[in-house]
N, C-alpha and C. Protein backbone atom coordinates (compact mmCIF):
# COMPACT_ATOMS: atom_id res chain seq x y z
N UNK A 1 -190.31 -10.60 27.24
CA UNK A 1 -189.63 -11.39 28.25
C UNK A 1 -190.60 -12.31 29.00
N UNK A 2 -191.37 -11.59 29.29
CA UNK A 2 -192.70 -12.78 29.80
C UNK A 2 -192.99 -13.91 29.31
N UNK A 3 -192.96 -13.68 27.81
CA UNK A 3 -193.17 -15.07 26.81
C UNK A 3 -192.24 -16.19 27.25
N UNK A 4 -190.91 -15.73 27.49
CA UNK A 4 -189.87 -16.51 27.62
C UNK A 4 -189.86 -17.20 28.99
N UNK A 5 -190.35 -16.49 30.04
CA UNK A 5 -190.51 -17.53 31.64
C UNK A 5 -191.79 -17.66 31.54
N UNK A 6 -192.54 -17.68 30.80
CA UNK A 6 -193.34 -18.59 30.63
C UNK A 6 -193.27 -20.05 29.66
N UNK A 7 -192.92 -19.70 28.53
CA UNK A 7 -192.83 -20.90 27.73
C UNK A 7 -191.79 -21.38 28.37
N UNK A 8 -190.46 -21.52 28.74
CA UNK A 8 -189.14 -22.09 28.98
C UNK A 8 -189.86 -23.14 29.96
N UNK A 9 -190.75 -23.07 31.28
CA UNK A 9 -191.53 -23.72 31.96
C UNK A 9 -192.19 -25.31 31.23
N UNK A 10 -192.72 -24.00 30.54
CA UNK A 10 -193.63 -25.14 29.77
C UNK A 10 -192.98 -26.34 28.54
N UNK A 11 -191.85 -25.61 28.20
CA UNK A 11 -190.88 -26.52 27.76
C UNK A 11 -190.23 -27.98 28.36
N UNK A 12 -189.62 -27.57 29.54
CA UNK A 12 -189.26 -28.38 30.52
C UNK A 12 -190.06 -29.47 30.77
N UNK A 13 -191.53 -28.73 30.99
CA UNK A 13 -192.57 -29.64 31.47
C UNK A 13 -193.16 -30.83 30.36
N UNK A 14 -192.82 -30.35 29.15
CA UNK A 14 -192.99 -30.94 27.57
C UNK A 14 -192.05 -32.29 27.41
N UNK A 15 -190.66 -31.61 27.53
CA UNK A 15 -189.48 -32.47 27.92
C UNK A 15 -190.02 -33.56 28.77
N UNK A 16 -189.75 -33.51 29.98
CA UNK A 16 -190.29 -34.50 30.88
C UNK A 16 -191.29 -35.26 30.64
N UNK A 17 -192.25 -34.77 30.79
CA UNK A 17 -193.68 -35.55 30.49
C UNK A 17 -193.74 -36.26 28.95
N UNK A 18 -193.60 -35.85 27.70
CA UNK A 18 -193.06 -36.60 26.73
C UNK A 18 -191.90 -37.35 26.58
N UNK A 19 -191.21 -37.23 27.32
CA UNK A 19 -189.73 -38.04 27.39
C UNK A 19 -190.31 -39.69 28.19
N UNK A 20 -191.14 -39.12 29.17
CA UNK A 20 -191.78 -40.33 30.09
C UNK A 20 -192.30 -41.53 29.36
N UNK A 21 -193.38 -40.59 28.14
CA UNK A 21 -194.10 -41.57 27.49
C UNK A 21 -193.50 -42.41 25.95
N UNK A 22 -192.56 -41.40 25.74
CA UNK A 22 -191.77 -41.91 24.75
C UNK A 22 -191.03 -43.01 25.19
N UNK A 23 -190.46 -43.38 26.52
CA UNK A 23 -190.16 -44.53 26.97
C UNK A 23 -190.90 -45.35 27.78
N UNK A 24 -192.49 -45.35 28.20
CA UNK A 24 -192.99 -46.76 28.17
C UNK A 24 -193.20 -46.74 26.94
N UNK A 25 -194.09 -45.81 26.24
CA UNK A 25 -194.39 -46.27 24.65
C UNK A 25 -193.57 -47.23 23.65
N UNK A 26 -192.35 -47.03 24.44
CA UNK A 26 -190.89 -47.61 23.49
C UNK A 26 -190.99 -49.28 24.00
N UNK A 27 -191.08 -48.73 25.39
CA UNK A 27 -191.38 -50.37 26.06
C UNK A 27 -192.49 -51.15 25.92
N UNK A 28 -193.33 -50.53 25.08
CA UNK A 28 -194.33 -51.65 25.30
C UNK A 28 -194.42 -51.69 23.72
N UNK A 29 -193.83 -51.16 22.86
CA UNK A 29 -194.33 -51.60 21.71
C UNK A 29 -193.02 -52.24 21.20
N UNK A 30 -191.63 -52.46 21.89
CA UNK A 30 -190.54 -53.29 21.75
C UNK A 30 -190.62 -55.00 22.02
N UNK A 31 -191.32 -54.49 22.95
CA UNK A 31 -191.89 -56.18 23.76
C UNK A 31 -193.49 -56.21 23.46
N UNK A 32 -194.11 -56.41 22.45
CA UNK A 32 -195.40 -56.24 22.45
C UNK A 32 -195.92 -57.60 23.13
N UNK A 33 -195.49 -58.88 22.96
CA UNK A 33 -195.86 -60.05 23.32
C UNK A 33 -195.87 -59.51 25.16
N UNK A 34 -195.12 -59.21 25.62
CA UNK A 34 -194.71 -58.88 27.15
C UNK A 34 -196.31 -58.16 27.23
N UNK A 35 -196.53 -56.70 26.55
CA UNK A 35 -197.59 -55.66 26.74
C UNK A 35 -198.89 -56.73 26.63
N UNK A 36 -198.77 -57.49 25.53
CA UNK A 36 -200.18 -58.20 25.48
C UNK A 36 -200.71 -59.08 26.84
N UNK A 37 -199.81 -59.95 27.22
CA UNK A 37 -199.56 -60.76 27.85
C UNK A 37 -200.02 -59.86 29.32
N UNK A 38 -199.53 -58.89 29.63
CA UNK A 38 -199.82 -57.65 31.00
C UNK A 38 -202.11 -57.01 30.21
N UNK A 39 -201.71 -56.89 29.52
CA UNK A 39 -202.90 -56.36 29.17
C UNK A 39 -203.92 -57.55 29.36
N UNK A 40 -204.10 -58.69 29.19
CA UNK A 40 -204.79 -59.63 29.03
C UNK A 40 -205.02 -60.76 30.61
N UNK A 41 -204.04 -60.18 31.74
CA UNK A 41 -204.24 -60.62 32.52
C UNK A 41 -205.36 -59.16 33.63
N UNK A 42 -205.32 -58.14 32.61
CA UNK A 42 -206.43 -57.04 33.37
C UNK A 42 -207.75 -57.37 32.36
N UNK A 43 -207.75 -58.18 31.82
CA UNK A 43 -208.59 -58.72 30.57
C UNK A 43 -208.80 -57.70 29.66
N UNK A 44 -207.65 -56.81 29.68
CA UNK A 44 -207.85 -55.72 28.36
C UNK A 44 -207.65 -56.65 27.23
N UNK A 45 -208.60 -56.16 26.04
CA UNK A 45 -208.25 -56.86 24.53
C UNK A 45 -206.74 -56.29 24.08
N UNK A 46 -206.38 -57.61 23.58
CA UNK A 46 -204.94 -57.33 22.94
C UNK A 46 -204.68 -56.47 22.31
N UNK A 47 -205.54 -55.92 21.00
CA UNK A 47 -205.60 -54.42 20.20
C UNK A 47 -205.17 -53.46 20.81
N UNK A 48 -205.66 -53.37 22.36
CA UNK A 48 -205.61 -52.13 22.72
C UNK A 48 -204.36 -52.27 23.51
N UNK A 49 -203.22 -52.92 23.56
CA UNK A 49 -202.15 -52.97 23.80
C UNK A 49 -201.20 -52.09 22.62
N UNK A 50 -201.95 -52.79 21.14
CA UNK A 50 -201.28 -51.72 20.31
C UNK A 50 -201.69 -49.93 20.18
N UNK A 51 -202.88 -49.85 20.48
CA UNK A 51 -203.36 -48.56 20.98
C UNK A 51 -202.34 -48.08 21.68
N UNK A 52 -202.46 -48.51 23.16
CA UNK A 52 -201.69 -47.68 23.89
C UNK A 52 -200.10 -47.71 24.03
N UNK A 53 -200.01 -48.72 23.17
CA UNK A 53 -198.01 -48.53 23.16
C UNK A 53 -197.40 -47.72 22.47
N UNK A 54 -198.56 -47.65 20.81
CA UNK A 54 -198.46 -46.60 19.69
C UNK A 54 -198.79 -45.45 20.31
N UNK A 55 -199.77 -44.79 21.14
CA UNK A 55 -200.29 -43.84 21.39
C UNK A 55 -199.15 -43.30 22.34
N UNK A 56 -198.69 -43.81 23.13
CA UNK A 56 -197.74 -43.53 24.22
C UNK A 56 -196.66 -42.70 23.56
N UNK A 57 -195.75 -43.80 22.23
CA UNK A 57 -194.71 -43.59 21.81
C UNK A 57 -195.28 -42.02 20.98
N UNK A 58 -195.94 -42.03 20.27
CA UNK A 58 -196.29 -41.13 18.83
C UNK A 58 -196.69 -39.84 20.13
N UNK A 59 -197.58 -40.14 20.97
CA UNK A 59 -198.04 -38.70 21.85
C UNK A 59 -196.55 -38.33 22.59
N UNK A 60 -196.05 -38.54 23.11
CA UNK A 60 -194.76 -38.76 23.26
C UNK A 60 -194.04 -37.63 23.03
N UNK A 61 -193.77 -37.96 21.37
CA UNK A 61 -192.62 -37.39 20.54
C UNK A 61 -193.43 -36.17 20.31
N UNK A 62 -194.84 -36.01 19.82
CA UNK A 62 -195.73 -34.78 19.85
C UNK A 62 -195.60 -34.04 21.16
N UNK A 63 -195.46 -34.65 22.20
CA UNK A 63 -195.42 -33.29 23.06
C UNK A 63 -194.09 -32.77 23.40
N UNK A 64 -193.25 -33.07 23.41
CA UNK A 64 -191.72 -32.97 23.29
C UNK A 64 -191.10 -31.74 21.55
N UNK A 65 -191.95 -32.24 21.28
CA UNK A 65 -191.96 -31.36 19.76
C UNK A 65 -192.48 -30.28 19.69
N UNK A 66 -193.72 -30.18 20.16
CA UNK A 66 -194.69 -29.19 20.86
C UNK A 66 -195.32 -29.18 19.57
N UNK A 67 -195.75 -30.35 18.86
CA UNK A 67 -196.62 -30.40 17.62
C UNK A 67 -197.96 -30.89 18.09
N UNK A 68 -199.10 -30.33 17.49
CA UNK A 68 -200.33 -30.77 18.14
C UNK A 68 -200.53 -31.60 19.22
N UNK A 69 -199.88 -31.03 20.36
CA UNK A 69 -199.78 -30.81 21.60
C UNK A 69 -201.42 -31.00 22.23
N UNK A 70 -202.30 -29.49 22.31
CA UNK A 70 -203.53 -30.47 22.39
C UNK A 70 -204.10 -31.62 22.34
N UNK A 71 -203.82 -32.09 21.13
CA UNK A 71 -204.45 -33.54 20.51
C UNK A 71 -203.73 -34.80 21.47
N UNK A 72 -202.75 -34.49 21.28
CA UNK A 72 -201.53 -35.47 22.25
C UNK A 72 -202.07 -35.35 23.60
N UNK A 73 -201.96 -34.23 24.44
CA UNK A 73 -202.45 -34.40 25.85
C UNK A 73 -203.63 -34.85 25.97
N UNK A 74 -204.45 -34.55 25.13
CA UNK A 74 -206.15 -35.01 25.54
C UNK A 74 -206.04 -36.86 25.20
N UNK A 75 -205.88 -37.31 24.15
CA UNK A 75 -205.55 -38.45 23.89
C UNK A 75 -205.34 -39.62 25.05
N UNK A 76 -203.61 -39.04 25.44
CA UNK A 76 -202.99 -39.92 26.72
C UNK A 76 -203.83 -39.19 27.25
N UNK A 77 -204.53 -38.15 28.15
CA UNK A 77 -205.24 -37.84 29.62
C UNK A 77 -205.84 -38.80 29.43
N UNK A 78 -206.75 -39.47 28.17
CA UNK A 78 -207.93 -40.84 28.22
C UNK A 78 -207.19 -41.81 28.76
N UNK A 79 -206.09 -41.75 27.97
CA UNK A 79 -204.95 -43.20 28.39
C UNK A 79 -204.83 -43.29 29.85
N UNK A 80 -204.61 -42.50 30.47
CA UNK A 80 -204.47 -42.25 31.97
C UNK A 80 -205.57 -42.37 32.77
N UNK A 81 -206.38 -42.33 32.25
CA UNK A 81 -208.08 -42.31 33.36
C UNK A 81 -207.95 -44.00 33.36
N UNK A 82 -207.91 -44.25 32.37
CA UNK A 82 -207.96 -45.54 32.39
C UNK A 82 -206.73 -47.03 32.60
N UNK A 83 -205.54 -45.73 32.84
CA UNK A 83 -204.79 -46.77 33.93
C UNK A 83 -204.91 -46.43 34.92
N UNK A 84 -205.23 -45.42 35.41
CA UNK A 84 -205.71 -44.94 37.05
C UNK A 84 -206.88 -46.10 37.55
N UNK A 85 -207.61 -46.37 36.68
CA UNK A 85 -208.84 -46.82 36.51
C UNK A 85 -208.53 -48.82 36.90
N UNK A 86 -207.82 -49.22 36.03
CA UNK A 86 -206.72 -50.64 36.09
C UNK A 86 -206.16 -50.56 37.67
N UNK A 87 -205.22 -49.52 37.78
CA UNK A 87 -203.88 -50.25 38.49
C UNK A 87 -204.59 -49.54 39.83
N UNK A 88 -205.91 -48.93 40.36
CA UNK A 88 -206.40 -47.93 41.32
C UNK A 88 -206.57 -49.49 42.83
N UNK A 89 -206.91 -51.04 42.13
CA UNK A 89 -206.91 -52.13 43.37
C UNK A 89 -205.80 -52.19 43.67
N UNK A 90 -205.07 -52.34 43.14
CA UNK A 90 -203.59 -52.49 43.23
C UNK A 90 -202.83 -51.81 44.07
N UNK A 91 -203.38 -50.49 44.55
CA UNK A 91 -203.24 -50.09 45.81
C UNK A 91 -202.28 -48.52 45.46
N UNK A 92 -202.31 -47.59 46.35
CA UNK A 92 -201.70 -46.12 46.38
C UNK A 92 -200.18 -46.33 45.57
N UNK A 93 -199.46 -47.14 45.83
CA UNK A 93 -198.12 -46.83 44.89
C UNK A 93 -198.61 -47.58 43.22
N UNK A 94 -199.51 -47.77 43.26
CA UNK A 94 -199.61 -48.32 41.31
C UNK A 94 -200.23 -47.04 40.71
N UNK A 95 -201.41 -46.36 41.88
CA UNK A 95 -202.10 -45.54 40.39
C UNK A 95 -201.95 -44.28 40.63
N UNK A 96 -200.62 -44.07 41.96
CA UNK A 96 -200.18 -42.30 42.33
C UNK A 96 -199.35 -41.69 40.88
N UNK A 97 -198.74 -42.81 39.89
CA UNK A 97 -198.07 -42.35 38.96
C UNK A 97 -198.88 -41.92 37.80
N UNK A 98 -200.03 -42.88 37.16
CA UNK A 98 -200.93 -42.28 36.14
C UNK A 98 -201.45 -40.70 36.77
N UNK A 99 -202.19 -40.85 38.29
CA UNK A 99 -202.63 -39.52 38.21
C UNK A 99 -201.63 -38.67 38.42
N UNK A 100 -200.51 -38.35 38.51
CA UNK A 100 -199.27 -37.03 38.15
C UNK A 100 -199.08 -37.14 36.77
N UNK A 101 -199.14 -38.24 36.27
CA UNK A 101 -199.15 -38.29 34.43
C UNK A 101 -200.05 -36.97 34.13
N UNK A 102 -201.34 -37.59 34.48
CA UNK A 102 -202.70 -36.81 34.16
C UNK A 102 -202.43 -35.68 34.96
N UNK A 103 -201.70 -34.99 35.62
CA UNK A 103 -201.82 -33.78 35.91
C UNK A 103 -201.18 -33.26 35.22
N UNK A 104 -199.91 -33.25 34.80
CA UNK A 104 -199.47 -32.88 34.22
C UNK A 104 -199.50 -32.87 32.36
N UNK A 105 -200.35 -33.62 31.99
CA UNK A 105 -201.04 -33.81 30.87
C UNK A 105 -202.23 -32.81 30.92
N UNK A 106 -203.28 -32.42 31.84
CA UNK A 106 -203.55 -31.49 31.99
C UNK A 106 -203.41 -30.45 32.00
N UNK A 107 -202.33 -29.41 32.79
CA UNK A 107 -201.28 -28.52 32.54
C UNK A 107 -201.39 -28.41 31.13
N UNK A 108 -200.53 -29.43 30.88
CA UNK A 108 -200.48 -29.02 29.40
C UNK A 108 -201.28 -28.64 28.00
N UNK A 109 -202.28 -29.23 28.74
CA UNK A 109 -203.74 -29.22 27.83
C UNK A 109 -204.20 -27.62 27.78
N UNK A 110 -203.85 -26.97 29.06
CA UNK A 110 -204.76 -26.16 29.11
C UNK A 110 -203.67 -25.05 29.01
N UNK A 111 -202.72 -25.32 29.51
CA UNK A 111 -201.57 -23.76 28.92
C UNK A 111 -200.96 -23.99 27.30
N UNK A 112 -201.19 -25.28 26.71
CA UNK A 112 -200.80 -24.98 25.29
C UNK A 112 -198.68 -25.33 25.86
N UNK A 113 -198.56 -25.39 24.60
CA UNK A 113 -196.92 -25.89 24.30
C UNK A 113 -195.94 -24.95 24.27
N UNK A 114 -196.57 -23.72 24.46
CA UNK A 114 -195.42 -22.56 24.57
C UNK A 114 -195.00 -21.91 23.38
N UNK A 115 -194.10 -21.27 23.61
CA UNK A 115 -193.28 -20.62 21.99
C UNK A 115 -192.05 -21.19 21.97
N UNK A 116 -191.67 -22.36 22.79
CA UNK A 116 -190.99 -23.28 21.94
C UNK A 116 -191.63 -24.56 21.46
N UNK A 117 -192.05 -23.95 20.72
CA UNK A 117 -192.51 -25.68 20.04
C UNK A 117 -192.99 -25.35 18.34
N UNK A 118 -193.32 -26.51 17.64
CA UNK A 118 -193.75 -26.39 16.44
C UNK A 118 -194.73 -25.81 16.00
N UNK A 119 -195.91 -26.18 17.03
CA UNK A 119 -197.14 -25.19 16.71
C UNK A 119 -198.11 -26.31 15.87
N UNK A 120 -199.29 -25.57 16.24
CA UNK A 120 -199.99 -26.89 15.32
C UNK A 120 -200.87 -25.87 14.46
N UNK A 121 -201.84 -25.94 13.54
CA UNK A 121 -202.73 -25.08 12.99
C UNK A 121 -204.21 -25.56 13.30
N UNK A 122 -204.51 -26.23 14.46
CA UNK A 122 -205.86 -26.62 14.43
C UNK A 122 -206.44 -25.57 15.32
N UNK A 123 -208.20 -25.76 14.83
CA UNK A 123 -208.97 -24.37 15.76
C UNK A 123 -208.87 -24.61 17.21
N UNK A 124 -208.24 -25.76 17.69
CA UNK A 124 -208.36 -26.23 19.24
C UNK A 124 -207.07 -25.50 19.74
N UNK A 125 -205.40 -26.14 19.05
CA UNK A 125 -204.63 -25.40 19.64
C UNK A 125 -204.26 -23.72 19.15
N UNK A 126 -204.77 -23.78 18.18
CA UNK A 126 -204.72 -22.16 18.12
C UNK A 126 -205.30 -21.36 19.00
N UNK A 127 -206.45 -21.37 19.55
CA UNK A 127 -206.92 -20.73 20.53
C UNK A 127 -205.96 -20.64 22.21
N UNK A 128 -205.15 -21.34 21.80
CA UNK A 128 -204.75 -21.23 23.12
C UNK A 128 -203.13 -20.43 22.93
N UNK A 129 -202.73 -20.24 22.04
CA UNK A 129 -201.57 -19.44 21.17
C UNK A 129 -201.63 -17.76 21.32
């Protein structure tokens, strides 16, 4: 029974937080001209517009799946340092949302995806299984 209020938590929290990124990811790689165009006025290189729209969408659906979950949270947590990092002049309401991203990408990093999820077979998230 323990397993179960514990993972059901961590489910929820999977839900949410991948549901989030599955829809900017969706948004920025629907409108990529829009993403480039936002990326290039922080003078990010255009590439990395496809980085992070792909990474958003694909980490996304991985943590919602609870498939190499590890790999996914650590990934976006980079993604997140570094919009914290962007939108931090911009003042307390631009970069209060990356860092709750990153907390909760954290969380997840470190309690693993629960026993609802797919499971991954790598030596990183196995250890935490």
């Amino acid at each position: 029974m323990s397993h179960i209020k514990r993972s059901l938590p961590l489910l929820l929290s999977r839900l949410l937080i991948g549901g989030i990124f599955i829809t900017t990811g969706w948004m920025k790689v629907s409108d990529m001209a829009t993403t480039i165009g936002y990326f290039n006025t922080m003078h990010i290189p255009a590439f990395l517009a496809y980085v992070v729209g792909y990474s958003e969408l694909i980490g996304g659906v991985l943590i919602v799946l609870g498939a190499f979950t590890c790999i996914a949270t650590a990934l976006l947590a980079v993604i997140m340092l570094f919009a914290i990092y962007f939108s931090y002049p911009l003042g307390m309401q631009f970069y209060m949302t990356p860092v709750a991203m990153l907390g909760g990408l954290l969380a997840l990093h470190g309690a693993g995806a629960g026993k609802f999820a797919l499971g991954c077979k790598c030596k990183i998230c196995a250890d935490k299984e």
